[in-house]
Protein backbone atom coordinates (compact mmCIF):
# COMPACT_ATOMS: atom_id res chain seq x y z
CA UNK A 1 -23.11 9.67 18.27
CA UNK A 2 -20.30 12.38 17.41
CA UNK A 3 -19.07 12.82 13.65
CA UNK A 4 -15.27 11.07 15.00
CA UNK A 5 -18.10 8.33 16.21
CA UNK A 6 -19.62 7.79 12.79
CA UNK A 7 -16.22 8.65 11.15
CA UNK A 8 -14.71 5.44 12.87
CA UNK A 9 -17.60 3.40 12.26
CA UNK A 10 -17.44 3.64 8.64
CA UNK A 11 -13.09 3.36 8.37
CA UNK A 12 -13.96 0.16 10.27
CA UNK A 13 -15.92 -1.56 7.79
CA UNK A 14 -14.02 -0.18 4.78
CA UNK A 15 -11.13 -2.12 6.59
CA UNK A 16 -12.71 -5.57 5.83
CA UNK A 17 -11.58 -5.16 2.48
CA UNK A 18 -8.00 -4.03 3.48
CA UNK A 19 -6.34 -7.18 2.78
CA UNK A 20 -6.85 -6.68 -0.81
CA UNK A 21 -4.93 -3.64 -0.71
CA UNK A 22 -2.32 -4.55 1.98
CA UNK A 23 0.46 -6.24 0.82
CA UNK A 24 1.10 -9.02 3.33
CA UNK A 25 -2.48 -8.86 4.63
CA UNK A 26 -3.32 -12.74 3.67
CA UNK A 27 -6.38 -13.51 6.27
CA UNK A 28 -7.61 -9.83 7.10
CA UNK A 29 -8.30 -8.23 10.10
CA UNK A 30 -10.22 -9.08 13.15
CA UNK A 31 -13.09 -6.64 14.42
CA UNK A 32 -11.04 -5.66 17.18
CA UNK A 33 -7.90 -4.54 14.93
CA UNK A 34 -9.96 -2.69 12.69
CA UNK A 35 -11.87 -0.77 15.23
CA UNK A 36 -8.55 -0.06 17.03
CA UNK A 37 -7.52 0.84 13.43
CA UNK A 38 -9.98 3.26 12.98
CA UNK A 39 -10.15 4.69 16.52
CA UNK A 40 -6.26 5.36 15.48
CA UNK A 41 -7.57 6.72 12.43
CA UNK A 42 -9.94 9.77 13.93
CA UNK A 43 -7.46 10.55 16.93
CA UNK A 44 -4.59 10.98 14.75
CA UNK A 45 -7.17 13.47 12.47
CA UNK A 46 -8.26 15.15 16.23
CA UNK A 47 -4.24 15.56 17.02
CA UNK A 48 -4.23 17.86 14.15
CA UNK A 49 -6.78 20.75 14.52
CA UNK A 50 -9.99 18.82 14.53
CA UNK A 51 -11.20 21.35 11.05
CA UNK A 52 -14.13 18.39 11.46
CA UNK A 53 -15.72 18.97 14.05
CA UNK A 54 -15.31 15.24 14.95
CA UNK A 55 -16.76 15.91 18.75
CA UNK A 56 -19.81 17.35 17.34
CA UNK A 57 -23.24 15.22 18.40
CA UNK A 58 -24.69 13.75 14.74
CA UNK A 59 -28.53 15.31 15.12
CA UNK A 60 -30.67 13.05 13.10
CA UNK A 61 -32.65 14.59 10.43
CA UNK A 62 -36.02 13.03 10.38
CA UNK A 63 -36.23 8.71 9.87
CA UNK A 64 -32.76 7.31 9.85
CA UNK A 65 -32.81 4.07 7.61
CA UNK A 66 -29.02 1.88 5.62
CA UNK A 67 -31.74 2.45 2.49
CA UNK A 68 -32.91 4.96 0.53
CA UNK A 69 -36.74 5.76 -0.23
CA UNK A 70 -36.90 4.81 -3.24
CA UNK A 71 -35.60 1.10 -3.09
């Protein structure tokens, strides 16, 4: 997984709550129009010098887990 692959993956769930911002937007988005959305999202940031590194591999650090320790 590159950083443009985790990039996208995140843009695409902060889209389920887009028609709450997006005037117009009554019934939301499918899962295919917010991935395309996103993918959209990280080539148009790629077009423009890339200062992220987006096509940099993600090395995991250790266990990988949604929670944190402490929970």
């Amino acid at each position: 997984m590159t950083r443009g692959d985790l990039l996208a993956h995140s843009i695409t769930y902060a889209l389920i709550r887009a028609r709450k911002i997006v005037r117009g937007l009554y019934y939301g988005l499918s899962e295919a129009e917010r991935q395309a959305v996103a993918s959209a999202a990280v080539d148009e940031l790629r077009r423009h010098g890339d200062s992220w590194n987006l096509d940099e591999e993600i090395v995991p650090k250790g266990e990988v887990h949604s929670t944190p320790k402490g929970y």
